[in-house]
C-alpha atoms as a PDB file:
ATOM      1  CA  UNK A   1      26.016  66.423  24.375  1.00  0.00           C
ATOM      2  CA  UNK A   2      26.874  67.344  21.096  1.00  0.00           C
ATOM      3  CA  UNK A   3      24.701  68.955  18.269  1.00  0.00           C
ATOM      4  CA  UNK A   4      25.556  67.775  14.967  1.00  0.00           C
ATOM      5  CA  UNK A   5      26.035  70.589  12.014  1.00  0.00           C
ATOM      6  CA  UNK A   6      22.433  69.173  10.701  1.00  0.00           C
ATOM      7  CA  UNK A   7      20.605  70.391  13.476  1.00  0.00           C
ATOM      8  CA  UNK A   8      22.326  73.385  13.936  1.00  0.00           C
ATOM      9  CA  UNK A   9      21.875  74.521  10.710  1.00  0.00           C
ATOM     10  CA  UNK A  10      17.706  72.863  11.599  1.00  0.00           C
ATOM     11  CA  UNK A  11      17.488  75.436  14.363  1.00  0.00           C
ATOM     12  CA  UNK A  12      19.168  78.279  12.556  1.00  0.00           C
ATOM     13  CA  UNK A  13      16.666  77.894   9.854  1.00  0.00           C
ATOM     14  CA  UNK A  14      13.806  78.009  12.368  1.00  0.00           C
ATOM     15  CA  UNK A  15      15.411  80.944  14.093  1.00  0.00           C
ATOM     16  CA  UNK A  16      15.488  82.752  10.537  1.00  0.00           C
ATOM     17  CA  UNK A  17      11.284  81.592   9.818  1.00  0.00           C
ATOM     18  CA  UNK A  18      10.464  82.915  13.138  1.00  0.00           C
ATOM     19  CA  UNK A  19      12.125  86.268  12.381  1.00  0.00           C
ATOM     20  CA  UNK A  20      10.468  86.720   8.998  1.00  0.00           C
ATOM     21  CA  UNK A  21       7.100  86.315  11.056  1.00  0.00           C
ATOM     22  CA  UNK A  22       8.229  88.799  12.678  1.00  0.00           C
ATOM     23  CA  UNK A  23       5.912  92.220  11.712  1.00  0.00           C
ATOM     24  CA  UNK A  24       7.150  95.240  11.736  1.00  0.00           C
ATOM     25  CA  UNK A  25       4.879  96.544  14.377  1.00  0.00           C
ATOM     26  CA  UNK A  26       5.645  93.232  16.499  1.00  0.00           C
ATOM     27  CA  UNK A  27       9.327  94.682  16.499  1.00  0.00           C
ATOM     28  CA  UNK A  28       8.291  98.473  17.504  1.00  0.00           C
ATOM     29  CA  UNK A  29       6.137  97.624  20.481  1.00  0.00           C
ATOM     30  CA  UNK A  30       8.761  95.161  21.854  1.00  0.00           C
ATOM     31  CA  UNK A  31      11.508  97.987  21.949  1.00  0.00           C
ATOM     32  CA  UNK A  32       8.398 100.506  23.112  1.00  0.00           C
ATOM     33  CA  UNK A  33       8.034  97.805  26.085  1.00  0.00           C
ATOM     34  CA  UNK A  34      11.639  97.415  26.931  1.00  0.00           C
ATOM     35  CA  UNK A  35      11.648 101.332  26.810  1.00  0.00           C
ATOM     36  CA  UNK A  36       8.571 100.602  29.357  1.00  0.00           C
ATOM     37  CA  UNK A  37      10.085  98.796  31.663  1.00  0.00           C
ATOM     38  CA  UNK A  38      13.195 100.815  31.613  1.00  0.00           C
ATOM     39  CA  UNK A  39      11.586 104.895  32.646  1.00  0.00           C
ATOM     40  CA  UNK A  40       8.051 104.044  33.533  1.00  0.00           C
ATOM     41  CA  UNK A  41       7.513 100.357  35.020  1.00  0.00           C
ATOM     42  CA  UNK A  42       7.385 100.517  39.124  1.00  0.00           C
ATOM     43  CA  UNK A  43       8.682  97.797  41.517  1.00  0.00           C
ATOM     44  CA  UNK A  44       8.447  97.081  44.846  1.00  0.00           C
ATOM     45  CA  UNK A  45      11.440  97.320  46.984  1.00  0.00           C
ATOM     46  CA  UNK A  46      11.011  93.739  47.702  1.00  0.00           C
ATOM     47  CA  UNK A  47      10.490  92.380  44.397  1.00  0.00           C
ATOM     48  CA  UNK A  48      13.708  89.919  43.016  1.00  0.00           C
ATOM     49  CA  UNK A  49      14.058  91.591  40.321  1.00  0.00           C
ATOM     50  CA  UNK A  50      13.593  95.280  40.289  1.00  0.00           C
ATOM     51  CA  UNK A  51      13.488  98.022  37.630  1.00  0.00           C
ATOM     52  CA  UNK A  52      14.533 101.715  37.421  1.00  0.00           C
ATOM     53  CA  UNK A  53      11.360 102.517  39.688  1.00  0.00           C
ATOM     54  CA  UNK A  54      11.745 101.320  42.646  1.00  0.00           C
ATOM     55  CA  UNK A  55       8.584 101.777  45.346  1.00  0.00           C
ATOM     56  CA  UNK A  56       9.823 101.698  49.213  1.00  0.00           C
ATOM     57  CA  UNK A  57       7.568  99.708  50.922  1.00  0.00           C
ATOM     58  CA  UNK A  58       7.800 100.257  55.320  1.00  0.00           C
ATOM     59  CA  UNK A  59      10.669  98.969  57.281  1.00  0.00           C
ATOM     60  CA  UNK A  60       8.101  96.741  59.003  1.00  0.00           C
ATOM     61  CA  UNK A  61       6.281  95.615  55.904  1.00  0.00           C
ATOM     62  CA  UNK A  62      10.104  94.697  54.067  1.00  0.00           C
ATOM     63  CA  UNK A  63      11.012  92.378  57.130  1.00  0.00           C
ATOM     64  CA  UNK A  64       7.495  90.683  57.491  1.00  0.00           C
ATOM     65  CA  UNK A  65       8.641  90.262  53.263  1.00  0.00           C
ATOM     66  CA  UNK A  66      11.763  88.871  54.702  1.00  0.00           C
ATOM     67  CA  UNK A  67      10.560  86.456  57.040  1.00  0.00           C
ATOM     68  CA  UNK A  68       8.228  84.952  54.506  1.00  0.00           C
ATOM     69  CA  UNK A  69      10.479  84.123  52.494  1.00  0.00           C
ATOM     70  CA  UNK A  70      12.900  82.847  54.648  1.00  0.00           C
ATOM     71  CA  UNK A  71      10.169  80.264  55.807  1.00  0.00           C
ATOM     72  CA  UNK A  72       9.343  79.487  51.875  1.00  0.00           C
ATOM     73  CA  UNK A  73      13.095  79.177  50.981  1.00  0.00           C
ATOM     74  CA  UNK A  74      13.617  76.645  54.148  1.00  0.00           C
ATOM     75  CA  UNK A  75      10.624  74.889  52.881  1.00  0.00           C
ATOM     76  CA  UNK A  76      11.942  74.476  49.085  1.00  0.00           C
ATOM     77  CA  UNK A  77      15.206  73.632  51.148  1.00  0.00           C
ATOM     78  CA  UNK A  78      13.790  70.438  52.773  1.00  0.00           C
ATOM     79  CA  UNK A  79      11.741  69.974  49.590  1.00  0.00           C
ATOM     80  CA  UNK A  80      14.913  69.800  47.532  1.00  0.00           C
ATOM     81  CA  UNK A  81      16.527  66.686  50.175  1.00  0.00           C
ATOM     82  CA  UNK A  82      13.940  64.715  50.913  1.00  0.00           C
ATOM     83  CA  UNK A  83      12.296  64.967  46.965  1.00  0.00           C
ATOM     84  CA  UNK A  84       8.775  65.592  48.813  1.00  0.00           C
ATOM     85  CA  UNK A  85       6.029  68.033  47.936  1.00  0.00           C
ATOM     86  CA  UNK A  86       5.113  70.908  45.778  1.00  0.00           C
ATOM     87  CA  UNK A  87       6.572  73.997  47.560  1.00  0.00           C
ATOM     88  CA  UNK A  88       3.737  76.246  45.211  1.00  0.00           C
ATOM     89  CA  UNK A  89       1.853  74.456  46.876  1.00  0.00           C
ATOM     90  CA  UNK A  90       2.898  75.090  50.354  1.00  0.00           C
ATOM     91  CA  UNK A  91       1.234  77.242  52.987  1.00  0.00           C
ATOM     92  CA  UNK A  92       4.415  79.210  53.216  1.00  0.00           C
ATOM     93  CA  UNK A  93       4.258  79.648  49.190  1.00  0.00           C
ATOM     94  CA  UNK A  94       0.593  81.132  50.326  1.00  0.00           C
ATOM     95  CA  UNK A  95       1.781  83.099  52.634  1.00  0.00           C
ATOM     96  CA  UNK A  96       4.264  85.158  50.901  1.00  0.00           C
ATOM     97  CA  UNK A  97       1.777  85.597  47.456  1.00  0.00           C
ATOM     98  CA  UNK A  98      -0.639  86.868  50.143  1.00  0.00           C
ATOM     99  CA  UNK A  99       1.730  89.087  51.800  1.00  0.00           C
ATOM    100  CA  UNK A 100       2.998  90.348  48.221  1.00  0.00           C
ATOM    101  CA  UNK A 101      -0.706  90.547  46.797  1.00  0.00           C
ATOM    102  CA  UNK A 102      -1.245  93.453  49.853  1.00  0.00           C
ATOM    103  CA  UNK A 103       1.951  94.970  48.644  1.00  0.00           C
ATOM    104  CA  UNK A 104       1.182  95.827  45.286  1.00  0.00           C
ATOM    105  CA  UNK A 105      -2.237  97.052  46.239  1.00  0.00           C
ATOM    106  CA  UNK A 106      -0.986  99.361  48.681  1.00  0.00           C
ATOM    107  CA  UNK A 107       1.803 100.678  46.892  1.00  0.00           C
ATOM    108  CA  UNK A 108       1.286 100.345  42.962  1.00  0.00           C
ATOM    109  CA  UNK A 109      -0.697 102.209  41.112  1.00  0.00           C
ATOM    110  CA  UNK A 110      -3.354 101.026  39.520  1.00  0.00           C
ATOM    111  CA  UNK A 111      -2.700 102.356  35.516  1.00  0.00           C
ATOM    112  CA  UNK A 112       0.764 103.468  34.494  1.00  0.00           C
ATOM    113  CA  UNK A 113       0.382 106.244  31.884  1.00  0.00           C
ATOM    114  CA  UNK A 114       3.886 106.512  29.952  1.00  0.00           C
ATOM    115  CA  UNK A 115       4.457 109.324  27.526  1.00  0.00           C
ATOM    116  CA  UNK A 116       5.815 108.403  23.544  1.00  0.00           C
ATOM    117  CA  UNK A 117       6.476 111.047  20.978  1.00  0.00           C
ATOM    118  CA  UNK A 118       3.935 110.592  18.707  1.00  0.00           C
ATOM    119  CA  UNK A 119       3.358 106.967  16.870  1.00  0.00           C
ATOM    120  CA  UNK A 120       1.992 106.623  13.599  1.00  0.00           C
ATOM    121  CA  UNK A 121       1.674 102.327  13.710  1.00  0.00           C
ATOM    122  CA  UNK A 122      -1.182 100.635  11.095  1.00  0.00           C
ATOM    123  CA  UNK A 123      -1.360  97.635  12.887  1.00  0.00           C
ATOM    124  CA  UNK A 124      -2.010  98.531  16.677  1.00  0.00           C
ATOM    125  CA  UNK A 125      -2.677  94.775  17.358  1.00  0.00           C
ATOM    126  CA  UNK A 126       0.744  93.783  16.510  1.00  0.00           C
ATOM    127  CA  UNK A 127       2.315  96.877  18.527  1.00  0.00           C
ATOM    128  CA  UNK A 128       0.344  96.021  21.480  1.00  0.00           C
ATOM    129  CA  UNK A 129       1.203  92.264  21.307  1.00  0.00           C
ATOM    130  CA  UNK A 130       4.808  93.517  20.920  1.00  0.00           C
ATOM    131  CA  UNK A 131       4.073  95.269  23.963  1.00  0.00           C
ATOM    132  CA  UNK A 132       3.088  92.277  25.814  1.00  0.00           C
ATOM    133  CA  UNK A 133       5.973  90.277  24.566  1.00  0.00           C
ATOM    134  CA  UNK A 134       8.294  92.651  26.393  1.00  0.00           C
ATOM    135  CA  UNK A 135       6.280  93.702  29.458  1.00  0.00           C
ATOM    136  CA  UNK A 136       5.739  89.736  29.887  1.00  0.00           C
ATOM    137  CA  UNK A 137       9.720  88.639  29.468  1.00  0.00           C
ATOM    138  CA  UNK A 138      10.836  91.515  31.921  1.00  0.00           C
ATOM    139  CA  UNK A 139       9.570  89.332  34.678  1.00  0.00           C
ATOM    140  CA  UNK A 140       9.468  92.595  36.682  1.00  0.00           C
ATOM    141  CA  UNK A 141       5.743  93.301  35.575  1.00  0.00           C
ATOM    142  CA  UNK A 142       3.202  93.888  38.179  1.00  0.00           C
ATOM    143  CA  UNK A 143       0.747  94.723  35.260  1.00  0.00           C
ATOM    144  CA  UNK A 144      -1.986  92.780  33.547  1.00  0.00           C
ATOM    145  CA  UNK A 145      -0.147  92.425  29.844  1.00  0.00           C
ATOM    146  CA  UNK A 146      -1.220  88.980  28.665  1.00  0.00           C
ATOM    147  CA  UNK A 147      -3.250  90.064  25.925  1.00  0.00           C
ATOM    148  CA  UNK A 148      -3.014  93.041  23.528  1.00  0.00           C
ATOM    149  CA  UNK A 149      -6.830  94.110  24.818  1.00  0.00           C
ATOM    150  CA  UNK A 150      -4.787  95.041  28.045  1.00  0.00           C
ATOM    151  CA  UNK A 151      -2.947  97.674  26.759  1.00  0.00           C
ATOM    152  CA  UNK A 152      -4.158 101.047  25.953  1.00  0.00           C
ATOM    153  CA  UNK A 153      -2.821 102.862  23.070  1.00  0.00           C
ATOM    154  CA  UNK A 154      -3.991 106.839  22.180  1.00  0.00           C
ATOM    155  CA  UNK A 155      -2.815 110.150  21.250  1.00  0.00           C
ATOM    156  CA  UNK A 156      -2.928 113.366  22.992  1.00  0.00           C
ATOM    157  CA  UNK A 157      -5.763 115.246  21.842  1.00  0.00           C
ATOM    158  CA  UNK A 158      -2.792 117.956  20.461  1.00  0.00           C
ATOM    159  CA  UNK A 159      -1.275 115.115  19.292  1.00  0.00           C
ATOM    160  CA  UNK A 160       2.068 115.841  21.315  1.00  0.00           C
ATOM    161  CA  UNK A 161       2.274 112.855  22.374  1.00  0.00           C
ATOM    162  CA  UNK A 162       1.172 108.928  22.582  1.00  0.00           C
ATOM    163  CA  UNK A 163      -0.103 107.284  25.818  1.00  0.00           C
ATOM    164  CA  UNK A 164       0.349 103.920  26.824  1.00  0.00           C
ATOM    165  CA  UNK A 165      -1.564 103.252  29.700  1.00  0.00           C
ATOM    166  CA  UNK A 166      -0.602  99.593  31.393  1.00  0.00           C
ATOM    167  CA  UNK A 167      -3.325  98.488  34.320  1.00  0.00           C
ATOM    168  CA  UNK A 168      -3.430  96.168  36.909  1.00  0.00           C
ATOM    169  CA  UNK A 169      -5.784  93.543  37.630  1.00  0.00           C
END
């Protein structure tokens, strides 16, 4: 399919009103999550996708991980042929969220304090939404960021530093 130069030139001019919506702080707490997710965000070892912190779960716990899965992949497998089901639906779907869901409480902390030279932002709203934005498209994050309520923003009381803190549910 072919886009014509009019609606190219449509969805470049969106792109462009989208980025002047764009504040300032928006931008600073996106890079401040990347930087997140890059040093301080942890991951299990059997996550898809990890990050730089990787958490070992047991040998035993990683193939029980591996079996489930298996048994949800055959079952989006037969889903896939036969055009049949909802395999988030499936008991083997359930099965591995449950097994997971033990995982991260086991393993994960429950806050995530990560250490920022000091920030000086007006608008902590719009840092902490940026902060979501990135946290949430990392697709790594273990961590209740949906809203800019769940991240905590402070400095050191010697002002040395800023905290975010991150928490789970």
């Amino acid at each position: 399919m072919e886009i014509s130069e009019e609606e190219m030139e449509r969805l470049r001019q969106r792109r462009l009103d989208a980025l002047k919506k764009l504040s300032l702080a928006f931008q600073l707490g996106a890079y401040i999550g990347e930087e997140i997710v890059r040093r301080h965000l942890p991951t299990l070892s059997v996550d898809m996708i990890q990050s730089n912190k990787v958490i070992n779960v047991s040998p035993e716990e990683e193939e029980q991980n591996k079996l489930l899965e298996e048994a949800w992949w055959n079952k989006v497998a037969i889903r896939l042929k036969t055009s049949e089901g909802d395999d988030a639906e499936s008991e083997e779907w359930k099965n591995l969220r449950e097994h997971h869901k033990e995982l991260e409480e086991k393993y994960l902390p429950k806050t995530v304090d990560c250490y920022f030279d000091p920030i000086n932002c007006e608008d902590e709203t719009e840092l902490k939404r940026g902060i979501v934005h990135a946290l949430w498209h990392s697709d790594m994050s273990h961590y209740k960021c949906s809203e800019p309520d769940d991240v905590e923003v402070r400095l050191t009381e010697d002002v040395y530093f800023t905290i975010i803190t991150i928490k789970r549910d």
